[in-house]
N, C-alpha and C. Protein backbone atom coordinates (compact mmCIF):
# COMPACT_ATOMS: atom_id res chain seq x y z
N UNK A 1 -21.91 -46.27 49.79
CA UNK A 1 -20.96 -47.08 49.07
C UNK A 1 -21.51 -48.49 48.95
N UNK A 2 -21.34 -49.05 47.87
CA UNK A 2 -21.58 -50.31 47.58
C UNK A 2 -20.58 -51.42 47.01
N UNK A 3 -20.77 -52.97 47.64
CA UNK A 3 -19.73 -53.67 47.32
C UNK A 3 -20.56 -54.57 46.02
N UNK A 4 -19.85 -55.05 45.58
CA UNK A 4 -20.01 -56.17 44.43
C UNK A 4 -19.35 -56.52 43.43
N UNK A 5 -19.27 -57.76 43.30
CA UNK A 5 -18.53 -58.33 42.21
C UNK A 5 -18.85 -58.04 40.84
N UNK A 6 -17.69 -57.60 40.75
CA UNK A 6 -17.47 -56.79 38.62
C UNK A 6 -16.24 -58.07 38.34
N UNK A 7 -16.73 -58.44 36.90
CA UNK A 7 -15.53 -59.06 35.82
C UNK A 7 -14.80 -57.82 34.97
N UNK A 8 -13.90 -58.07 34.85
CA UNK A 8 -13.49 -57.57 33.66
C UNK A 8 -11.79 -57.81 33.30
N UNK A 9 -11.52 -57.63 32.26
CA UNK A 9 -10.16 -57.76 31.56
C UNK A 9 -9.34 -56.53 31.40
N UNK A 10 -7.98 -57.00 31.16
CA UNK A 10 -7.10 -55.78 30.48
C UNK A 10 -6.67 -56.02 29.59
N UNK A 11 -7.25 -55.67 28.39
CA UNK A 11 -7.00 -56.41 27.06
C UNK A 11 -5.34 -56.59 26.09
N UNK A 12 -4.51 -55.64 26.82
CA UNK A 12 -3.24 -55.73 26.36
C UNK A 12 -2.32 -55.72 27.83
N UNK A 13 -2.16 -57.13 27.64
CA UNK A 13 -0.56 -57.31 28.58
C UNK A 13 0.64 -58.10 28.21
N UNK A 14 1.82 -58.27 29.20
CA UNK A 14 2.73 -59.17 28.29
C UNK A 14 3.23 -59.57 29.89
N UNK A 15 4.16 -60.37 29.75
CA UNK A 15 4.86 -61.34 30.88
C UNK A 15 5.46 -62.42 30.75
N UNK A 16 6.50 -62.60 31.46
CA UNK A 16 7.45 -63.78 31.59
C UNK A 16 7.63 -63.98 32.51
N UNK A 17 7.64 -65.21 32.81
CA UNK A 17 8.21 -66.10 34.14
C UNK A 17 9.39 -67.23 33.89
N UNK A 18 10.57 -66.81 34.29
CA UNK A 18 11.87 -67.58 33.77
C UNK A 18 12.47 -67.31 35.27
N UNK A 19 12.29 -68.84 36.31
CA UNK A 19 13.66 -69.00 37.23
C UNK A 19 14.57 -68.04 36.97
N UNK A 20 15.46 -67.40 37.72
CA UNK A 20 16.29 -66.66 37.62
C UNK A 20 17.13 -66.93 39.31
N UNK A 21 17.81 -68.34 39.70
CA UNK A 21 17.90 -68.09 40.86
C UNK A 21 19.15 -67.22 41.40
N UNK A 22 20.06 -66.51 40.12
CA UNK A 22 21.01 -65.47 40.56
C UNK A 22 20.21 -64.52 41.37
N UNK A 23 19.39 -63.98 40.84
CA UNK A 23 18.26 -62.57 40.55
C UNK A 23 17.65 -62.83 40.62
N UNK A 24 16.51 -63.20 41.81
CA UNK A 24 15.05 -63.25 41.83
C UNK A 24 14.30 -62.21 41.13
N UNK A 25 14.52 -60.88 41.53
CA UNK A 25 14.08 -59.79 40.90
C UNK A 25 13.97 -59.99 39.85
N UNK A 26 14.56 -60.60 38.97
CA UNK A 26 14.10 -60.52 37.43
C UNK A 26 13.65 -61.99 36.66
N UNK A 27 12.77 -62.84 37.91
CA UNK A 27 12.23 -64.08 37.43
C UNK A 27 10.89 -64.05 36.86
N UNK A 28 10.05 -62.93 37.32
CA UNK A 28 8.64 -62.66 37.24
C UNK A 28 8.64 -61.19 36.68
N UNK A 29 8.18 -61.30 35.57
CA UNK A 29 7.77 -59.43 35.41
C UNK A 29 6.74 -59.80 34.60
N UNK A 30 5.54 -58.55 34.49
CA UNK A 30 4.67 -58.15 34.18
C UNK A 30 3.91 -56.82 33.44
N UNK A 31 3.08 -56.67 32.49
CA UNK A 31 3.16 -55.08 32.20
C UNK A 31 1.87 -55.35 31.95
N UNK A 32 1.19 -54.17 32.09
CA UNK A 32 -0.63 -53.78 31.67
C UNK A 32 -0.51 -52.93 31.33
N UNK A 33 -1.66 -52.88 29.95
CA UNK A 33 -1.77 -51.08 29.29
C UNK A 33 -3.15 -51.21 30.56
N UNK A 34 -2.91 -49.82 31.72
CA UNK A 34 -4.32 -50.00 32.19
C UNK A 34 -5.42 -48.85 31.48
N UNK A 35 -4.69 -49.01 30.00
CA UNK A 35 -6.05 -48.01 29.92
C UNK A 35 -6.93 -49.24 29.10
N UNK A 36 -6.45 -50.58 28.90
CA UNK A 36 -7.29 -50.77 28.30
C UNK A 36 -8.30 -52.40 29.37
N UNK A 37 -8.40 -51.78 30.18
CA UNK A 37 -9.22 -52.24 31.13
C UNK A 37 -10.83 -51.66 30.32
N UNK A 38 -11.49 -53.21 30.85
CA UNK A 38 -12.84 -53.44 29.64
C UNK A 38 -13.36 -54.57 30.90
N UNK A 39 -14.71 -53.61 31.87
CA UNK A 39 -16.01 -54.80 32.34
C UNK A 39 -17.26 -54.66 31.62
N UNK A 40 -17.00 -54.09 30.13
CA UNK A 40 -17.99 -54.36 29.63
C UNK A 40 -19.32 -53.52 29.50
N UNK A 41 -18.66 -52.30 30.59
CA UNK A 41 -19.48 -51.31 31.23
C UNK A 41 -18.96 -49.42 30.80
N UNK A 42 -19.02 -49.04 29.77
CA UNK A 42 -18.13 -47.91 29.20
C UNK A 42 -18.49 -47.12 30.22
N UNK A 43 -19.25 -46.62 31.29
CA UNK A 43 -19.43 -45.67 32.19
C UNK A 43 -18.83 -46.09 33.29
N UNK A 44 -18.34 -47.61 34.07
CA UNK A 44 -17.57 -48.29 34.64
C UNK A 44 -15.83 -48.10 34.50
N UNK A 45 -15.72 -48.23 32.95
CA UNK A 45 -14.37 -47.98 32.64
C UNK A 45 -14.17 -46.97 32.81
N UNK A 46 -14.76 -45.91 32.41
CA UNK A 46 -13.96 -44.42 32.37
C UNK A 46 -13.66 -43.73 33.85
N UNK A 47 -14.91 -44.49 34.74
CA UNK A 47 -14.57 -44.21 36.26
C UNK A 47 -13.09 -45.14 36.73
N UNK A 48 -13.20 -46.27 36.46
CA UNK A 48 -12.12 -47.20 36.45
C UNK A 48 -10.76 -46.31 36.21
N UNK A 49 -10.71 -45.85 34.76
CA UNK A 49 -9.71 -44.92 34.11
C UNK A 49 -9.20 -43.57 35.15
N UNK A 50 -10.18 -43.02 35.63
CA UNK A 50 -10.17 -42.12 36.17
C UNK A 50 -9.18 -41.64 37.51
N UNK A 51 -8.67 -40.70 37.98
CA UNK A 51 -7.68 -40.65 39.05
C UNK A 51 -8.49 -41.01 40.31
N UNK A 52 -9.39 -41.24 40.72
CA UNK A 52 -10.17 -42.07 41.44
C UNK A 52 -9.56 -43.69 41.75
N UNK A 53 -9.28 -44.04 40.79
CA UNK A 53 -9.25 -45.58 40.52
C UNK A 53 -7.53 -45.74 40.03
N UNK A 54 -7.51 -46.44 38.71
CA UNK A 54 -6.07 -46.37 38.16
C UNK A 54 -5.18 -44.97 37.41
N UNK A 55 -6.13 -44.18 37.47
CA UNK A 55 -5.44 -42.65 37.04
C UNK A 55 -4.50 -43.04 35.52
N UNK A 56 -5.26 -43.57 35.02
CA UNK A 56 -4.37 -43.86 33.54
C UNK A 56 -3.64 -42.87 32.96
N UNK A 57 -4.33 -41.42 33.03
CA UNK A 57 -3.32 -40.09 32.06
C UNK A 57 -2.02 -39.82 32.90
N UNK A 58 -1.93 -40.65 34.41
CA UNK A 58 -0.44 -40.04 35.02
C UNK A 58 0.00 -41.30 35.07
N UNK A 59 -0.57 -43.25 34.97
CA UNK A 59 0.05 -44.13 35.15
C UNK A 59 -0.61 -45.23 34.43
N UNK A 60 -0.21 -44.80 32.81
CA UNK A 60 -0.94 -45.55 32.04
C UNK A 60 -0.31 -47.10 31.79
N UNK A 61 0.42 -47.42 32.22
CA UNK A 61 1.07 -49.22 32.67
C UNK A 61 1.48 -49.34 33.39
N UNK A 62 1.28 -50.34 33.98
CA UNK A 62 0.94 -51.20 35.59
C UNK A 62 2.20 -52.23 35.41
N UNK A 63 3.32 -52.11 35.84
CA UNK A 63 3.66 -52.95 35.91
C UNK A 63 4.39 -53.82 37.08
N UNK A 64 4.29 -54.99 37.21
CA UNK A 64 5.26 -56.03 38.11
C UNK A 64 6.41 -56.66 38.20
N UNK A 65 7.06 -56.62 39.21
CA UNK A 65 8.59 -57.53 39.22
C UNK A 65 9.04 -58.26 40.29
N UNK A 66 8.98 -59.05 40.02
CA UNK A 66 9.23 -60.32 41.71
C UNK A 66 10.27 -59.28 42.54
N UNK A 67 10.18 -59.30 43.32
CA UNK A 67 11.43 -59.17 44.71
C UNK A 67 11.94 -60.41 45.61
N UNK A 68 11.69 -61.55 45.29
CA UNK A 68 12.05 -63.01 45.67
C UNK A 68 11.34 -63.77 45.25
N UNK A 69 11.82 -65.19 45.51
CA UNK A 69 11.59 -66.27 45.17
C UNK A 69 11.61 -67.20 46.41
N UNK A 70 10.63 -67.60 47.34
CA UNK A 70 10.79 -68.58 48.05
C UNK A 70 10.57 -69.84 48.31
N UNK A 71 11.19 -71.10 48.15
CA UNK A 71 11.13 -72.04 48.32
C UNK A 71 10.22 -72.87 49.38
N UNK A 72 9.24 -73.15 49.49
CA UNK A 72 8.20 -73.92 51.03
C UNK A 72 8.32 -75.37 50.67
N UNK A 73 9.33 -75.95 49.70
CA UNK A 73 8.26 -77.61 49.59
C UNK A 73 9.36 -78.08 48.73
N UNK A 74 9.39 -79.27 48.80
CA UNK A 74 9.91 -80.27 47.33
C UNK A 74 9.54 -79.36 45.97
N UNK A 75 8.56 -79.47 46.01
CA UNK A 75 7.48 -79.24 44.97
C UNK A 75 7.15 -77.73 44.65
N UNK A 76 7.53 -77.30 45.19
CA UNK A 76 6.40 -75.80 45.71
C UNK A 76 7.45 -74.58 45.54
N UNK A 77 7.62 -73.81 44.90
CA UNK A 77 8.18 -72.41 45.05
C UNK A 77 7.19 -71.24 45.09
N UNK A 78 7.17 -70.36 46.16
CA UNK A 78 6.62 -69.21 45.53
C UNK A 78 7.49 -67.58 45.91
């Protein structure tokens, strides 16, 4: 096995970040097509693609949703 640093993108996503301090849960969300993950490397991606990795044909978008919001600072929420 080998380690090393790969770049790459997911060329279609979408997201919003809107305070929500009723509902944290719905301040942060996120979505990825992960099939269209691109390092530039077409024998990279398709392993990438692959149920090995992100298994795109059973979980072809990735997506995120806050579960809180915490306050550390004047300044600072995370």
């Amino acid at each position: 096995m080998m380690v090393s640093t790969v770049r790459g993108e997911f060329g279609k996503f979408t997201g919003r970040i809107e305070l929500d301090e009723a509902d944290p849960t719905r301040s942060v969300q996120a979505t990825v097509d992960a099939t269209a993950v691109d390092t530039h490397d077409a024998q990279r991606d398709g392993h990438l693609r692959s149920a090995d990795f992100l298994d795109v044909e059973r979980f072809p978008i990735l997506e995120f949703k806050s579960t809180r919001i915490k306050n550390v600072g004047p300044d600072t929420t995370i």
